[in-house]
Protein backbone atom coordinates (compact mmCIF):
# COMPACT_ATOMS: atom_id res chain seq x y z
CA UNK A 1 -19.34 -77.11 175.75
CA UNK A 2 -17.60 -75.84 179.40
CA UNK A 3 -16.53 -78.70 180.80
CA UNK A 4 -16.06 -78.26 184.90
CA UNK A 5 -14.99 -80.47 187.47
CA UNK A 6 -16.51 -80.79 191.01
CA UNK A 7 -15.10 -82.86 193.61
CA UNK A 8 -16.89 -84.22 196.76
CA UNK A 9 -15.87 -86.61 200.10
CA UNK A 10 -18.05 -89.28 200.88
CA UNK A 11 -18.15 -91.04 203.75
CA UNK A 12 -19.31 -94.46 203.66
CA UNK A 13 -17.52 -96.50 200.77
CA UNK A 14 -20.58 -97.04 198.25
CA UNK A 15 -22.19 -101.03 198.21
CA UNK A 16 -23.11 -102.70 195.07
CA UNK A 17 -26.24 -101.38 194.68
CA UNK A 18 -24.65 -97.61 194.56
CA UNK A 19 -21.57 -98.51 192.67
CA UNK A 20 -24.36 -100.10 189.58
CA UNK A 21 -26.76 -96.74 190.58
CA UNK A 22 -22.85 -94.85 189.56
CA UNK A 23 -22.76 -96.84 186.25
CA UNK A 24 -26.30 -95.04 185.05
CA UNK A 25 -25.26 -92.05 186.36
CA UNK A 26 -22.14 -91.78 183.39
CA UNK A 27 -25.22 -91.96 180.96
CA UNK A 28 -26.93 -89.13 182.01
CA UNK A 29 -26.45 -86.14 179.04
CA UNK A 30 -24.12 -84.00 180.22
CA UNK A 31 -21.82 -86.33 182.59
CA UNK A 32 -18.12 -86.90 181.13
CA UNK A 33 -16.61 -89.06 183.83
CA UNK A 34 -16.30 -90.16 187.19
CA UNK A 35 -13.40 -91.02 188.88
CA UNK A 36 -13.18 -92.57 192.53
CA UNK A 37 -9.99 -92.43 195.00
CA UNK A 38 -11.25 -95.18 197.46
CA UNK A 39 -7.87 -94.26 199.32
CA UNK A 40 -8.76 -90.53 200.21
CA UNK A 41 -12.61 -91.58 199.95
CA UNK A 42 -13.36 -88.75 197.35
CA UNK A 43 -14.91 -89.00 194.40
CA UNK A 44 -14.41 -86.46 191.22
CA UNK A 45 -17.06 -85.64 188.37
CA UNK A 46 -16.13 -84.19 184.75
CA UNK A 47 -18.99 -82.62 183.12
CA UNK A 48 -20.59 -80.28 181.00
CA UNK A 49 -21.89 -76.87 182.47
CA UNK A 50 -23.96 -75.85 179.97
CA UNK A 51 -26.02 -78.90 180.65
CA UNK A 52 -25.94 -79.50 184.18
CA UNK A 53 -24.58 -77.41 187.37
CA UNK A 54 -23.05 -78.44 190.42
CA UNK A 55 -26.13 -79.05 192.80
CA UNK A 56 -27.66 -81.19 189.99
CA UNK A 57 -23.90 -83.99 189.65
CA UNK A 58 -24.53 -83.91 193.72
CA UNK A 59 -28.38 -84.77 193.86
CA UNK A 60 -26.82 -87.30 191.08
CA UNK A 61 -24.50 -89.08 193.31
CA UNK A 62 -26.67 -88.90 196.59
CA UNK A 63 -29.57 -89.98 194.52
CA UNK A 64 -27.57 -93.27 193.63
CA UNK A 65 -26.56 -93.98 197.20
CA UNK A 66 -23.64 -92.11 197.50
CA UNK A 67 -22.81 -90.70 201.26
CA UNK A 68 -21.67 -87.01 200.07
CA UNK A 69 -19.93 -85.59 203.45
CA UNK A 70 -17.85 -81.95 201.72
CA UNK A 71 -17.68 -80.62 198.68
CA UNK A 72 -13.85 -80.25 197.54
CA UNK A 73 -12.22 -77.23 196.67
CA UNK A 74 -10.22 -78.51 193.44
CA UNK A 75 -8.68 -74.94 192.82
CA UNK A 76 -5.64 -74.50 195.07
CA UNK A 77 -5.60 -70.85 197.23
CA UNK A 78 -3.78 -68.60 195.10
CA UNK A 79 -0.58 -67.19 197.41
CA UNK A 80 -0.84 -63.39 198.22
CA UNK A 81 1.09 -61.03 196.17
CA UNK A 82 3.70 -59.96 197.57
CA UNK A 83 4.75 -56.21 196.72
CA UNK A 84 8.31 -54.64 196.59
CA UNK A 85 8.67 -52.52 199.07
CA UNK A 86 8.82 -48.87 197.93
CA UNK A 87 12.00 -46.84 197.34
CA UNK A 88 12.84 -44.40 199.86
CA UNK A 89 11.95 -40.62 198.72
CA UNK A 90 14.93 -38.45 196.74
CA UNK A 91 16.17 -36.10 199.85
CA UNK A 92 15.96 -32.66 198.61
């Protein structure tokens, strides 16, 4: 098992209806767990990449109601590195 996490923005916040259309979604084979930050409005999904890929957790979500507006980036930019400078050439 790979297990993978994808993050998305939504919009909207969900209604009933979506938030009970979320609750089938954690039963699907594959799906580890779902966790919401109403605050920032995004939404993160654990699951299993051998089973299911990223396009398939987002039909998921917009297939329960969910108002998907970005997909997050959950791996921060990795800084340049930065290189010594070289040492000045032996004078001869």
């Amino acid at each position: 098992m790979t297990t993978v996490d994808i993050g998305f923005r939504y919009g909207r916040p969900p209604d009933e209806l979506a938030i009970r259309a979320m609750n089938s979604i954690r039963e699907v084979y594959g799906i580890r767990r779902i966790l919401f930050d109403e605050s920032a409005h995004q939404v993160r999904v654990e699951y299993d990449a051998t089973r299911l890929n990223g396009a398939i957790v987002e039909a998921l979500l917009r297939r329960a109601g969910l108002d998907l507006v970005a997909t997050l980036n959950l791996i921060p930019p990795v800084a340049p590195a930065t290189t010594a400078p070289a040492p000045p050439a032996p004078k001869a």
